[in-house]
C-alpha atoms as a PDB file:
ATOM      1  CA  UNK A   1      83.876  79.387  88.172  1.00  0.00           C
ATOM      2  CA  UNK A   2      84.550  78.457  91.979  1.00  0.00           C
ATOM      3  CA  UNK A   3      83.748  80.454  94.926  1.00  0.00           C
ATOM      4  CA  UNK A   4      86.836  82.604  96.020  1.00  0.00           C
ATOM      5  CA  UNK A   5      86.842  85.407  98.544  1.00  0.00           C
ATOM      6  CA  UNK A   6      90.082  87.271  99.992  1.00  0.00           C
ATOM      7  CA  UNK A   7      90.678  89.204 103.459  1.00  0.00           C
ATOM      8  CA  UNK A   8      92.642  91.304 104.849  1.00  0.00           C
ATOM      9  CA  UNK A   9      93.653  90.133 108.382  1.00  0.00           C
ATOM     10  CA  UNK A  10      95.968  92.174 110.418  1.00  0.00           C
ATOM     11  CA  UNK A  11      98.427  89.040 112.052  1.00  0.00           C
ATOM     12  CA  UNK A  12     101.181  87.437 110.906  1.00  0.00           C
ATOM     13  CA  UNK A  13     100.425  84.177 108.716  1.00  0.00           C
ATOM     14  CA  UNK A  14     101.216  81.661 111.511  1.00  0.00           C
ATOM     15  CA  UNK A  15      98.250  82.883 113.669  1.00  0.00           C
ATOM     16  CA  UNK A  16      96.216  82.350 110.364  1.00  0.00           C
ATOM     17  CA  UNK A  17      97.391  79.491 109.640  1.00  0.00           C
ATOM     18  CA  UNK A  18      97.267  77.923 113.220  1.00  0.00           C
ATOM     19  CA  UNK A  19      93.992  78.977 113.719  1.00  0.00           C
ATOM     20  CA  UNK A  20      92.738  77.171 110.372  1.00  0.00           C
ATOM     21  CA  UNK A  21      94.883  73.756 111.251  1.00  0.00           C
ATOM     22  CA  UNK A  22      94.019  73.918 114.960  1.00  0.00           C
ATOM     23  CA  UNK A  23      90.992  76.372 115.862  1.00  0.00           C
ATOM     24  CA  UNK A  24      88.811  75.715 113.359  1.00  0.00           C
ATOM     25  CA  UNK A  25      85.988  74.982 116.251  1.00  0.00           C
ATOM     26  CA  UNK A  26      86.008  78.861 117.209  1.00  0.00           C
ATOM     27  CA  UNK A  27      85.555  80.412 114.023  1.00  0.00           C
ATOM     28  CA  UNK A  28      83.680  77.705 111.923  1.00  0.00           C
ATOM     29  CA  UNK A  29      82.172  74.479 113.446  1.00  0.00           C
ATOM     30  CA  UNK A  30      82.450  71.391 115.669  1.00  0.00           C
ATOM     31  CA  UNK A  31      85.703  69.940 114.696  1.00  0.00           C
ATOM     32  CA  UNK A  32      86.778  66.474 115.967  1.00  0.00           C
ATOM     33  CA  UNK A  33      90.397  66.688 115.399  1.00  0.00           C
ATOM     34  CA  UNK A  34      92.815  69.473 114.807  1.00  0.00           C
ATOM     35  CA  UNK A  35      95.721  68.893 111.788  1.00  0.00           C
ATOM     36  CA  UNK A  36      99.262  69.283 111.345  1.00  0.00           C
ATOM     37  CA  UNK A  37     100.394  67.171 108.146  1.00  0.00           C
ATOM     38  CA  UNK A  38      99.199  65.675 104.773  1.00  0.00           C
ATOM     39  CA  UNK A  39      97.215  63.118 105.034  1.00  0.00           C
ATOM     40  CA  UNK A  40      95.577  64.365 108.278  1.00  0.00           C
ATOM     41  CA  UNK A  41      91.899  63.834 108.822  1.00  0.00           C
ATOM     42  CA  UNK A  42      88.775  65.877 110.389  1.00  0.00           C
ATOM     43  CA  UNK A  43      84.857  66.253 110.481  1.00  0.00           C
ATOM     44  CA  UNK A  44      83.270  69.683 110.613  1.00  0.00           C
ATOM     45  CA  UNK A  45      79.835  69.031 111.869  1.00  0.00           C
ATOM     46  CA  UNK A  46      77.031  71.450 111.948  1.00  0.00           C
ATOM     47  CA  UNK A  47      73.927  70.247 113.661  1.00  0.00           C
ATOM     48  CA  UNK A  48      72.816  66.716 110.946  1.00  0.00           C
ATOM     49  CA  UNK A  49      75.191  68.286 108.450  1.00  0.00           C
ATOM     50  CA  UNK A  50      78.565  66.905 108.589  1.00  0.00           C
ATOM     51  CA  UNK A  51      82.157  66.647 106.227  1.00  0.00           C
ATOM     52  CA  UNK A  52      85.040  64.917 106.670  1.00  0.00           C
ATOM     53  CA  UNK A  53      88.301  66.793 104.804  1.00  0.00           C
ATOM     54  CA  UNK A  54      91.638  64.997 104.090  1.00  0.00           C
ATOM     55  CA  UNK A  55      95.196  67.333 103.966  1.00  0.00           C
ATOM     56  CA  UNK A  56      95.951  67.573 100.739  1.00  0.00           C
ATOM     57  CA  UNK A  57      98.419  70.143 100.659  1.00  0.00           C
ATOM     58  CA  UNK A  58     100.587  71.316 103.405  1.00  0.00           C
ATOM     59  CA  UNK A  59     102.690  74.191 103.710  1.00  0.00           C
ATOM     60  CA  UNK A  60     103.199  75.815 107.451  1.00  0.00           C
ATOM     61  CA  UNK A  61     102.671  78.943 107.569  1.00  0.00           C
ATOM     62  CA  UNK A  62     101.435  79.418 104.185  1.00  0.00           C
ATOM     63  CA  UNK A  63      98.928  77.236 102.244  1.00  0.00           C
ATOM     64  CA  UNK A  64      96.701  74.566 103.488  1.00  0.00           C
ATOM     65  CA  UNK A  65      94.313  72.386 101.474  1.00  0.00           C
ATOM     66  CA  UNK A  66      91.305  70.447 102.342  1.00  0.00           C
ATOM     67  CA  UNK A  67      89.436  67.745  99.713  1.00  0.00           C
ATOM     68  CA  UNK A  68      86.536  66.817 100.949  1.00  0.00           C
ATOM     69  CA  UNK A  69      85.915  62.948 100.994  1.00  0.00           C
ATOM     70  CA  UNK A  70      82.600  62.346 103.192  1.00  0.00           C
ATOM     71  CA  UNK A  71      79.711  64.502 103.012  1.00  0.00           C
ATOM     72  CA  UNK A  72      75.884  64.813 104.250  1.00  0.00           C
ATOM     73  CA  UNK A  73      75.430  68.449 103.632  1.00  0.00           C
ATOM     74  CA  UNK A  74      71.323  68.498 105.197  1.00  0.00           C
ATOM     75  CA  UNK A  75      69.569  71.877 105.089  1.00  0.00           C
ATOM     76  CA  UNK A  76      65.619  72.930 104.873  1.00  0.00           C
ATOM     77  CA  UNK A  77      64.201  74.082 101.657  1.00  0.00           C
ATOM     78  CA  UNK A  78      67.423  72.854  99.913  1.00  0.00           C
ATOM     79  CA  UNK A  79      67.340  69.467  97.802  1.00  0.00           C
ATOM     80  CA  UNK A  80      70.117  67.186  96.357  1.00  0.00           C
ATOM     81  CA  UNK A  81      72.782  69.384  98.588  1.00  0.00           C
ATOM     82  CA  UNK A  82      73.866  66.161 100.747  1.00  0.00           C
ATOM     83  CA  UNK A  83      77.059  65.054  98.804  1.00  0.00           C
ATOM     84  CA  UNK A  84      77.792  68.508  96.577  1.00  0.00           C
ATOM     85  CA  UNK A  85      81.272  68.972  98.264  1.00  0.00           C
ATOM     86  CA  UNK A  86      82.062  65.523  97.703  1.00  0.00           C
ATOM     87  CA  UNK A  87      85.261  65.899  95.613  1.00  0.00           C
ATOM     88  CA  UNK A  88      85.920  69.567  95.871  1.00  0.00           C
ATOM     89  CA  UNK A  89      88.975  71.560  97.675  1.00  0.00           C
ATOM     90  CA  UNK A  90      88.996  74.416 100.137  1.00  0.00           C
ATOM     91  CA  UNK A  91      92.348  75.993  99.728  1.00  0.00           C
ATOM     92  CA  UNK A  92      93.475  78.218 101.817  1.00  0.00           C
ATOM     93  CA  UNK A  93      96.787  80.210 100.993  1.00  0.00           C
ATOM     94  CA  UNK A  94      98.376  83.210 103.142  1.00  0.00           C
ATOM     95  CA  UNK A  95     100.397  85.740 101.904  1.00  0.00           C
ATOM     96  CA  UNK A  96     102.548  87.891 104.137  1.00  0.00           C
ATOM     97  CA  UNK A  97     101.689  91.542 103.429  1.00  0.00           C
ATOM     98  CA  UNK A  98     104.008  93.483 106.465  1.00  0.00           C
ATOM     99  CA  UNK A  99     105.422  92.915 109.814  1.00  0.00           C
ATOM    100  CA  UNK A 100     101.500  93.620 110.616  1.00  0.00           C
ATOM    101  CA  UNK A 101      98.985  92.314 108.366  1.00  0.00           C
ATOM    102  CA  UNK A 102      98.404  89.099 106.521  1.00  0.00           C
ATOM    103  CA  UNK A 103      96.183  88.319 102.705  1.00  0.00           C
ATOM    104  CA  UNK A 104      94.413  85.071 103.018  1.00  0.00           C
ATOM    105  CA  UNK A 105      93.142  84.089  99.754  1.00  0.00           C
ATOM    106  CA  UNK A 106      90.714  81.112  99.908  1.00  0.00           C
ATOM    107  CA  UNK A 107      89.141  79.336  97.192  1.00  0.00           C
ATOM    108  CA  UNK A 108      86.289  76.641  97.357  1.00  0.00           C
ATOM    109  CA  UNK A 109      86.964  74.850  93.856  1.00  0.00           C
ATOM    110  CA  UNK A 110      84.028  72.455  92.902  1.00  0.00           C
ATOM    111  CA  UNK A 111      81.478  75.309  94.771  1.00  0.00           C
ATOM    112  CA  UNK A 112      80.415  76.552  91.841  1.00  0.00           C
ATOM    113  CA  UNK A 113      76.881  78.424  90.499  1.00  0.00           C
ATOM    114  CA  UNK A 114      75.308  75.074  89.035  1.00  0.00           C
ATOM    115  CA  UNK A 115      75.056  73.516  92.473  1.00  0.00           C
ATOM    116  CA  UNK A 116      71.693  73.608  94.489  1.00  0.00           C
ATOM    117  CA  UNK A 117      73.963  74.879  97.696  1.00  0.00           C
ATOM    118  CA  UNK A 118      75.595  77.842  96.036  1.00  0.00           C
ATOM    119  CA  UNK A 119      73.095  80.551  97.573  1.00  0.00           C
ATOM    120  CA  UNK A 120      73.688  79.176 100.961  1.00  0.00           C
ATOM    121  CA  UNK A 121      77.073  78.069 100.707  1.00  0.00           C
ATOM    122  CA  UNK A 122      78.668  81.082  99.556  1.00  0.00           C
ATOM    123  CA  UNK A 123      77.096  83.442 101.812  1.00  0.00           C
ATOM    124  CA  UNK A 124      78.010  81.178 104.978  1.00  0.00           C
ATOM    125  CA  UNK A 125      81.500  81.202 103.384  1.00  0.00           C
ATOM    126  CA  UNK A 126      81.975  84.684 103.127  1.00  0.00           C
ATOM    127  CA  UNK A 127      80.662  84.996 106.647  1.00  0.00           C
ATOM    128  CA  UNK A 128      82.889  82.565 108.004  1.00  0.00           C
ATOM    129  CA  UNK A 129      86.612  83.446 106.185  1.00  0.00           C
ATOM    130  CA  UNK A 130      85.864  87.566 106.381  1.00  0.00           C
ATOM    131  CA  UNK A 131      84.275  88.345 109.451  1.00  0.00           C
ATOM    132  CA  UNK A 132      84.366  85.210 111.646  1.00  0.00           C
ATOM    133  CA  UNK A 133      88.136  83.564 111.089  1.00  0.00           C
ATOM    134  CA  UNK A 134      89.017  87.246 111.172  1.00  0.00           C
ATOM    135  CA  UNK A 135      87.682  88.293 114.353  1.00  0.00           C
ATOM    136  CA  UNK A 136      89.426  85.102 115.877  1.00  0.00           C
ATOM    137  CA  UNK A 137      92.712  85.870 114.744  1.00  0.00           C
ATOM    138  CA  UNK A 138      92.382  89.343 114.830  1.00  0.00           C
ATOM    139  CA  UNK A 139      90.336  89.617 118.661  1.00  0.00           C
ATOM    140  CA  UNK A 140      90.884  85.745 119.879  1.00  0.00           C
ATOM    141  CA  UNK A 141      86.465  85.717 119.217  1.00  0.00           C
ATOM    142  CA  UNK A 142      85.295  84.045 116.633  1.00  0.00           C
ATOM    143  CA  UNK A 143      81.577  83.065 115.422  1.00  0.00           C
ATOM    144  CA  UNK A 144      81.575  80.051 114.901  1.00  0.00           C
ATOM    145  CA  UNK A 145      78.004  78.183 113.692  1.00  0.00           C
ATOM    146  CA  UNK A 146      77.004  76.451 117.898  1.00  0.00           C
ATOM    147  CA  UNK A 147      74.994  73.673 117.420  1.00  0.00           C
END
């Protein structure tokens, strides 16, 4: 089964959803590019780790979806990680809960339990989507990984 994780966020979906097409360098990593349509193309880069998504799914306001289609994933202590989110999909979908608050539910399918990344990946996930996108949307401060 693929990593999902959901959060509560208490802003309207277009703030979530702006700041996961445009901000994505104050809650997660360096980012060269932000993205606004299918097709649309970025690199997250963390230090000598680096991936490069594609928009695969586009739906303002609502559901975005990355496939990843470069990757050198390079972290110490962890071998064979460098291309394990070759091929998968972060999917990102919002649902409008009240005038107030916001559910983003966000899958990583292809992140699954087999792969040597899974006990770092998931944690850095969770970390990222629940308390770091969050706090950006929520207090305009993310934590984003500074390298």
């Amino acid at each position: 089964m693929s990593y999902t994780q959901q959060v509560s966020i208490l802003s309207d979906s277009e703030k979530i959803f702006n700041a996961i097409t445009q901000h994505i360098p104050k809650w997660w990593g360096n980012t060269d590019s932000p993205v606004s349509k299918v097709g649309d193309e970025f690199i997250t880069s963390f230090d000598k780790t680096y991936w490069k998504f594609r928009i695969a799914e586009l739906i303002p306001g609502k559901k975005i979806i990355w496939e990843c289609i470069e990757a050198k994933h390079i972290h110490n202590g962890y071998d064979n990680i460098e291309k394990e989110w070759l091929g998968t999909f972060v999917n990102w979908t919002i649902d409008h809960v009240s005038e107030k608050e916001s559910k983003l539910l966000f899958s990583h399918d292809g992140l699954t339990s087999d792969l040597n990344c899974y006990e770092i990946c998931t944690p850095a996930w969770d970390r990222f989507v629940t308390q770091s996108l969050k706090s950006f949307v929520e207090t305009g401060k993310g934590m984003p990984h500074l390298s």
